[in-house]
Protein backbone atom coordinates (compact mmCIF):
# COMPACT_ATOMS: atom_id res chain seq x y z
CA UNK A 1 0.00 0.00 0.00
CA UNK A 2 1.71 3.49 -1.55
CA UNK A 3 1.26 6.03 2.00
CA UNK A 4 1.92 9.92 1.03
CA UNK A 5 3.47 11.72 3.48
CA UNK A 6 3.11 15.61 3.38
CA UNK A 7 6.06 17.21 2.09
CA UNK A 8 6.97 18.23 5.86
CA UNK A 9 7.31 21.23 7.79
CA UNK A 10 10.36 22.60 9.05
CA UNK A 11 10.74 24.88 12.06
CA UNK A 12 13.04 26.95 13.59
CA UNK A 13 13.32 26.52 17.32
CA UNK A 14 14.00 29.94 19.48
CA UNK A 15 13.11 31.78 22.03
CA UNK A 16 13.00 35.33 21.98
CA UNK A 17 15.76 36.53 19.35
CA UNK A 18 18.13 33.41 20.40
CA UNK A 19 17.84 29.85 17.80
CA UNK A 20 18.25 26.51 19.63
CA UNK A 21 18.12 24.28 16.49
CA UNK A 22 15.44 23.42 14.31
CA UNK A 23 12.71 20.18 13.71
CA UNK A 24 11.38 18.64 10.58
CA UNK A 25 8.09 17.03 10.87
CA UNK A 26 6.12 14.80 8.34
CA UNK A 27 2.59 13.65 8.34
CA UNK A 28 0.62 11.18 7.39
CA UNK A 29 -3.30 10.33 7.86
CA UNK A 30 -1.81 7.80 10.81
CA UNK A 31 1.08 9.10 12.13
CA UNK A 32 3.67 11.72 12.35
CA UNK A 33 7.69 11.63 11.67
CA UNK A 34 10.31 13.34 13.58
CA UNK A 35 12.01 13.46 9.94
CA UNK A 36 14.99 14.83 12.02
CA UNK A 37 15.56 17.29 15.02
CA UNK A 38 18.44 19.05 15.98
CA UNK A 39 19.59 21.28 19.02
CA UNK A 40 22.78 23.16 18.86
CA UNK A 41 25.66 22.01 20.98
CA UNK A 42 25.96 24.88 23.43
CA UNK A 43 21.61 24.57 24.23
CA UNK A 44 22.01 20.37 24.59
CA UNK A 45 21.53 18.74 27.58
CA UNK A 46 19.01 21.36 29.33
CA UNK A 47 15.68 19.85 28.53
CA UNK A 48 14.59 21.62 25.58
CA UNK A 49 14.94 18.53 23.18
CA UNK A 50 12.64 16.35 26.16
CA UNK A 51 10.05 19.11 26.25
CA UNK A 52 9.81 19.48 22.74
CA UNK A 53 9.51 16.04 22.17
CA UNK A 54 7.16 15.17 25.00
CA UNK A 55 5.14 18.10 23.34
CA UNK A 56 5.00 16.02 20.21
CA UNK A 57 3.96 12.63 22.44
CA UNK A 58 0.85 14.72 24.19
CA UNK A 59 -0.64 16.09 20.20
CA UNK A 60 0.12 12.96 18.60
CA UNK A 61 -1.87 10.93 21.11
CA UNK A 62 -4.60 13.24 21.80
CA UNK A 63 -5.06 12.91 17.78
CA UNK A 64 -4.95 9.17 18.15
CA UNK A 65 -1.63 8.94 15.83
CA UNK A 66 1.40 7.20 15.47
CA UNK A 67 4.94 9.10 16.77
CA UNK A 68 8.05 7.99 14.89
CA UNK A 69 11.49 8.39 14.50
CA UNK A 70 14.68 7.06 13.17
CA UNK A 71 17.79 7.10 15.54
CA UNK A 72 21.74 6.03 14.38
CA UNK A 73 22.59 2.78 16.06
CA UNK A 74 25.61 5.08 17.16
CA UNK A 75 23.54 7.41 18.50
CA UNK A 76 23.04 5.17 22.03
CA UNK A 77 22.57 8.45 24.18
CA UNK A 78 19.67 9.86 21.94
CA UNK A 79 18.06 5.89 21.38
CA UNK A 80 18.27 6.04 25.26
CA UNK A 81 16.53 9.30 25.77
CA UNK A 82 13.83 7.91 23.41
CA UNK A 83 13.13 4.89 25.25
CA UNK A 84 13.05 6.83 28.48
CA UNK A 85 10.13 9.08 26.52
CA UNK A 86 8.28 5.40 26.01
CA UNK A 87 9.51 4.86 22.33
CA UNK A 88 10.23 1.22 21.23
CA UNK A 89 11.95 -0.37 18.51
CA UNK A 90 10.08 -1.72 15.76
CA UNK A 91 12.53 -2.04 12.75
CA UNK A 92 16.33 -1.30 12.27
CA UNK A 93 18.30 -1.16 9.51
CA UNK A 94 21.89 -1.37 9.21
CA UNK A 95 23.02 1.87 10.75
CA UNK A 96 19.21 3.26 12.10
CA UNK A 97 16.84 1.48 14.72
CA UNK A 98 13.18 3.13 13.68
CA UNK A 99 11.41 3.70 17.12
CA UNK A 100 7.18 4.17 17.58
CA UNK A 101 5.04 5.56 20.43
């Protein structure tokens, strides 16, 4: 079965005049994509990549959808985060384990 996503949405994350990093969304009918998100060095580690992401939990289940993501196999700090967030694994690749809530 062919499944269109919508092109995606980009955003800039800030607060006042000051950029944190940005996140790229995609939607379909079912679910949404964290196509990729992305705090900058000096802002990581304070929370703002949690919040934003437990934002994205509390819409996506209120609308009775699907949250996904990719994550580099690498990448066990971030994959750990997820889990903590309630993500599991339900495919990997060779270099990316795609996680669901």
């Amino acid at each position: 079965m062919k499944r269109e996503f919508e092109t995606g949405r980009i955003e800039i994350i800030q607060a006042g005049n000051t950029d944190f990093g940005y996140l790229h969304l995609a939607k379909t009918e079912e679910k949404v994509q964290i196509v990729n998100i992305l705090i900058l060095p000096e802002h990581q580690g304070k929370g703002l990549g949690t919040t934003i992401i437990k934002d994205l939990i509390a819409k996506t289940k209120s609308a009775n959808m699907t949250l996904e993501l990719g994550v580099f196999k690498i990448n066990t700090k971030a994959k750990s985060l997820y889990e903590k967030l309630g993500f599991k694994t339900f495919n990997e690749t060779k270099t990316h384990y795609q996680m669901r809530i």
